[in-house]
Protein backbone atom coordinates (compact mmCIF):
# COMPACT_ATOMS: atom_id res chain seq x y z
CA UNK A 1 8.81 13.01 -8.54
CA UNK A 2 9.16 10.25 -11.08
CA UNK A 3 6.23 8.51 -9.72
CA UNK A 4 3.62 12.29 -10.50
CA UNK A 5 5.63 11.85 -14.00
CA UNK A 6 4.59 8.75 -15.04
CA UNK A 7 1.05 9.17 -13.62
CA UNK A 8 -0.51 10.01 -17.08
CA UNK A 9 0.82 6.82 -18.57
CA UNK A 10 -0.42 5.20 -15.77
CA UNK A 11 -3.91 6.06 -15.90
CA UNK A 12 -4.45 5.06 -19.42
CA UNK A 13 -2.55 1.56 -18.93
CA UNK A 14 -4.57 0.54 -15.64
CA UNK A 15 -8.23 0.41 -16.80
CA UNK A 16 -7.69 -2.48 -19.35
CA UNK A 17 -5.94 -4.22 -16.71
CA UNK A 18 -9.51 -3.95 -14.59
CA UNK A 19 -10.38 -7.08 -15.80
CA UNK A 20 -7.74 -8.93 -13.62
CA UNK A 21 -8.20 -6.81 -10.39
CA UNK A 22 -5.05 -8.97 -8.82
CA UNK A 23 -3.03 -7.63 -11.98
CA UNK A 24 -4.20 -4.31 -11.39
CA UNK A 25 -3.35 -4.51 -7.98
CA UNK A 26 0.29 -5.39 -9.15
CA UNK A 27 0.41 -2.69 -11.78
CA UNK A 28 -0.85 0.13 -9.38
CA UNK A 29 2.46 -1.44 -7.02
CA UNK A 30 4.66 -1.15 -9.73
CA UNK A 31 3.70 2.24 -10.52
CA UNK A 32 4.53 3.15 -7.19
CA UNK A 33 0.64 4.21 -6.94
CA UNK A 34 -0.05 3.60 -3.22
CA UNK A 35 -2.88 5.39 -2.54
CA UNK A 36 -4.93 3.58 -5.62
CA UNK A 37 -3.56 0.82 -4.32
CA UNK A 38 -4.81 1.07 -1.15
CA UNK A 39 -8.16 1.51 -2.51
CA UNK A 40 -8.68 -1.51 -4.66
CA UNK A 41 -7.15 -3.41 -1.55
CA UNK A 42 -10.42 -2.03 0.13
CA UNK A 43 -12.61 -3.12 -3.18
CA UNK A 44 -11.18 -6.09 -3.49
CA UNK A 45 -11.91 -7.27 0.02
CA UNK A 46 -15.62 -7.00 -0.76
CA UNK A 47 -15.19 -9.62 -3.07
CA UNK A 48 -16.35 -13.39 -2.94
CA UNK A 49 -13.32 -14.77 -2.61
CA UNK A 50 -12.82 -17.38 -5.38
CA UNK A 51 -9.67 -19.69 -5.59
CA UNK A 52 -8.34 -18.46 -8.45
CA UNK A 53 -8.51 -15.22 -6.87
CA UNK A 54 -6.52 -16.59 -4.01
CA UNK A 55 -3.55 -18.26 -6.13
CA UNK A 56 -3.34 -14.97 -7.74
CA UNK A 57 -2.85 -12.91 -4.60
CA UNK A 58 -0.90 -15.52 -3.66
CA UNK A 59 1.49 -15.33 -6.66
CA UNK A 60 1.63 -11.29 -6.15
CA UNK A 61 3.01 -11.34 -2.55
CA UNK A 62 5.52 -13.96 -4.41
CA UNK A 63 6.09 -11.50 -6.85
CA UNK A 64 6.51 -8.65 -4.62
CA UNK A 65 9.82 -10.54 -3.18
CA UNK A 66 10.80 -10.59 -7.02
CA UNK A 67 13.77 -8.31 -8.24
CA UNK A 68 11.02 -6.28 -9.76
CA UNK A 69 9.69 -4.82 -7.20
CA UNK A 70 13.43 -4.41 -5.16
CA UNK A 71 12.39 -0.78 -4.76
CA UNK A 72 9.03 -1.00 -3.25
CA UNK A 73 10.72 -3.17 -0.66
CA UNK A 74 13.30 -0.61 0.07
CA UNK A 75 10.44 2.25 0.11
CA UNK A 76 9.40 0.02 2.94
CA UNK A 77 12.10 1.30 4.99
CA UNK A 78 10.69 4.59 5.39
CA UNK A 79 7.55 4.10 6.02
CA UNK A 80 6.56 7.40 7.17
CA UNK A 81 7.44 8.77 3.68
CA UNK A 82 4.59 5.72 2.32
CA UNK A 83 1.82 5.04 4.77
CA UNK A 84 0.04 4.50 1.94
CA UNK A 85 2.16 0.88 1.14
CA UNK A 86 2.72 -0.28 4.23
CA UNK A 87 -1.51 -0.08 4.61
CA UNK A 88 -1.42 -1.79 1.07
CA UNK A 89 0.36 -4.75 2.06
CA UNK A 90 -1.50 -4.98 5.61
CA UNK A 91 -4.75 -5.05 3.40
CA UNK A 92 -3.00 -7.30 1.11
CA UNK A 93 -2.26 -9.67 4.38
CA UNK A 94 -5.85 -9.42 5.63
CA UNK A 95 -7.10 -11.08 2.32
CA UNK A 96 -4.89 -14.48 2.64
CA UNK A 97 -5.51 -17.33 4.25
CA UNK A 98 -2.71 -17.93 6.84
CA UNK A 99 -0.63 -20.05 4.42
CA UNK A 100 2.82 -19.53 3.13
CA UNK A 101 2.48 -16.52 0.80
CA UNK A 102 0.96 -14.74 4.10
CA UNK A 103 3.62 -15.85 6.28
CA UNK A 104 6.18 -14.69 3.71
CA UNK A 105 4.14 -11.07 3.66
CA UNK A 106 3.32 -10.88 7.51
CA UNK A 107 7.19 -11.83 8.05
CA UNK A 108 8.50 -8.26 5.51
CA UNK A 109 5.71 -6.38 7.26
CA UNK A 110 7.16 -7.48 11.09
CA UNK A 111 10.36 -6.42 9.73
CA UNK A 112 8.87 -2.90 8.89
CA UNK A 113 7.33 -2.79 12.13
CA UNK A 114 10.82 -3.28 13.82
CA UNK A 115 12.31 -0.47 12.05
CA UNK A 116 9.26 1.92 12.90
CA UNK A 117 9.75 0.65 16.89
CA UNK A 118 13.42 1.61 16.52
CA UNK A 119 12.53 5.38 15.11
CA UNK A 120 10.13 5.69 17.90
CA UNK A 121 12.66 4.61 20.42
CA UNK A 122 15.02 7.01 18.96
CA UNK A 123 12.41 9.99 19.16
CA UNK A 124 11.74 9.09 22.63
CA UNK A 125 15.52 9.01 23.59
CA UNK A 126 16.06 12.78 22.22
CA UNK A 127 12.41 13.87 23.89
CA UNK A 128 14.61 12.34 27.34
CA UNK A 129 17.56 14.49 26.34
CA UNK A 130 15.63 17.47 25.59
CA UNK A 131 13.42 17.66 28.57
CA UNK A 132 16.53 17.13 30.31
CA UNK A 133 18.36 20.14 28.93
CA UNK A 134 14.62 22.03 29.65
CA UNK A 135 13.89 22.44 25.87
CA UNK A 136 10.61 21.63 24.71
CA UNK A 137 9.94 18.18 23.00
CA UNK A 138 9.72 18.08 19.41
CA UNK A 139 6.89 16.06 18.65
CA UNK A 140 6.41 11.97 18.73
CA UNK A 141 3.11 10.64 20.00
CA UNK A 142 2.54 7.01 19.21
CA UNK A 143 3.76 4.45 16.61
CA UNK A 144 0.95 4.16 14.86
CA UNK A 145 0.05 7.99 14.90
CA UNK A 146 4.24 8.45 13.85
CA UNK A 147 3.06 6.59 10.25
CA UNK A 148 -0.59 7.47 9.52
CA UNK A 149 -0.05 11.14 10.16
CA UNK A 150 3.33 11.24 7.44
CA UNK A 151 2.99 12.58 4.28
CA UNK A 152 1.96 9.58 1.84
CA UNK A 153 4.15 10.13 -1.63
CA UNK A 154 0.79 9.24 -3.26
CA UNK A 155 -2.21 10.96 -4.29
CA UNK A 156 -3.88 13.41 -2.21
CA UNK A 157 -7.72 13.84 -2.35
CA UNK A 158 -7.15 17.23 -4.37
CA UNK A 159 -4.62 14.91 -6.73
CA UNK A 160 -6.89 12.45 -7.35
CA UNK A 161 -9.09 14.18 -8.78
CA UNK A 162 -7.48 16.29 -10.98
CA UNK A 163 -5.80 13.01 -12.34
CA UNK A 164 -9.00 11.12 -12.76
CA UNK A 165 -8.15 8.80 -10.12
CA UNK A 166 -11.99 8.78 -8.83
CA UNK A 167 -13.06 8.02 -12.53
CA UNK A 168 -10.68 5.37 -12.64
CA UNK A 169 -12.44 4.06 -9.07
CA UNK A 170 -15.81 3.89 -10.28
CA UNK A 171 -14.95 2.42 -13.60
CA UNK A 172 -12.79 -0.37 -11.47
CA UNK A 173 -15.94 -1.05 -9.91
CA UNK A 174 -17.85 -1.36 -12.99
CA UNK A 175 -15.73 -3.60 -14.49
CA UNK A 176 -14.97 -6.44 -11.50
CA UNK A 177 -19.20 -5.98 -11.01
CA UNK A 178 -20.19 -7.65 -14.05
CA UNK A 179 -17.01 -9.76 -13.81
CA UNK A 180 -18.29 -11.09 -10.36
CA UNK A 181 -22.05 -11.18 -12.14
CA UNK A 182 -21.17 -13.06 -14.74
CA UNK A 183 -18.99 -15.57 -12.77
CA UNK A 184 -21.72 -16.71 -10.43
C-alpha cells in the first residue's frame, strides 16, 4: 500500500536521522514503519538511559497524541492488522519512568486492549452459536495469540531484506555506538 510506496524514500531519509535515535524512532512512526520500529524500540532499550534521552521519549508519546500522528492512533483500532505498533508502543511504555507521558501512553494502550477483549468476546459468542448449530468453530485461541499471530502491515523478514532494512539495522547501531562512546 502507500506505506511499501514510500518505503524507498524512507530508507534514504532515516539514516541521517540515526543520530537522534528518539527522532528516528518518530520518523520510522510516521512512516508507518512498524516493524523497524519495533526494532530500534528493542536497541534503544539497551541503552544507558540518559535524561535527555528521557525528555525526548517523553516529548514523542506527547507527540504521538498530536494531530500528526491522528492515523497511527486510528491504526490502533485494528490491531490485528498492526501487531507490529501496538508492540512499538508497549516497548515504548517499558522505557518510561511511570510519570505522566507513561500514564498518557499506558492509558491509549488500555484502550486498545479493551477493543481487542471485545473482538475476542465476539469470536467466542459465534464459536457458542456455532457449536450450537454443530458446525465446527472457526478459529480464536487466546487474546494475545488473536494479535501476535495477524498479519503485521510491515516488513516481513524476506521484505526487509530486499529493502535494506538489515543494513539500515546495523548502521543504526553504528551510529548510536559511538554516540553512546563519545558521551560517556
Amino acid at each position: 500500500g502507500k506505506a511499501a510506496a514510500a518505503r524507498p524514500l524512507f530508507l534514504h531519509l532515516l539514516e541521517p536521522w540515526f543520530f537522534n535515535p528518539v527522532s528516528a524512532l518518530a520518523l520510522c512512526l510516521w512512516a508507518q514503519q512498524y516493524e523497524f520500529a519495533v526494532e530500534m524500540i528493542t536497541r534503544i532499550a539497551v541503552f544507558d538511559p540518559s535524561l535527555d534521552m528521557l525528555r525526548q521519549l517523553d516529548q514523542l508519546v506527547h507527540l504521538l497524541e498530536s494531530p500528526v500522528f491522528s492515523g497511527l492512533r486510528l491504526r490502533l483500532l485494528e490491531p490485528r492488522r498492526h501487531p507490529a505498533l501496538f508492540k512499538c508502543l508497549l516497548g515504548l511504555a517499558m522505557l518510561l519512568p511511570q510519570a505522566a507521558a507513561f500514564r498518557t501512553l499506558s492509558e491509549r494502550i488500555r484502550v486498545v486492549q479493551s477493543g481487542l477483549l471485545l473482538e475476542f468476546q465476539q469470536m467466542e459468542q459465534q464459536q457458542q452459536q456455532q457449536q450450537q448449530q454443530n458446525q465446527p468453530a472457526a478459529g480464536g485461541t487466546k487474546l494475545l495469540a488473536m494479535v501476535m499471530s495477524a498479519g503485521s502491515g510491515g516488513a516481513s523478514g524476506g521484505e526487509r531484506d530486499a529493502h535494506g532494512f538489515d543494513r539500515l539495522l546495523g548502521k543504526f547501531d553504528e551510529v548510536t555506538a559511538s554516540s553512546q562512546e563519545s558521551s560517556r
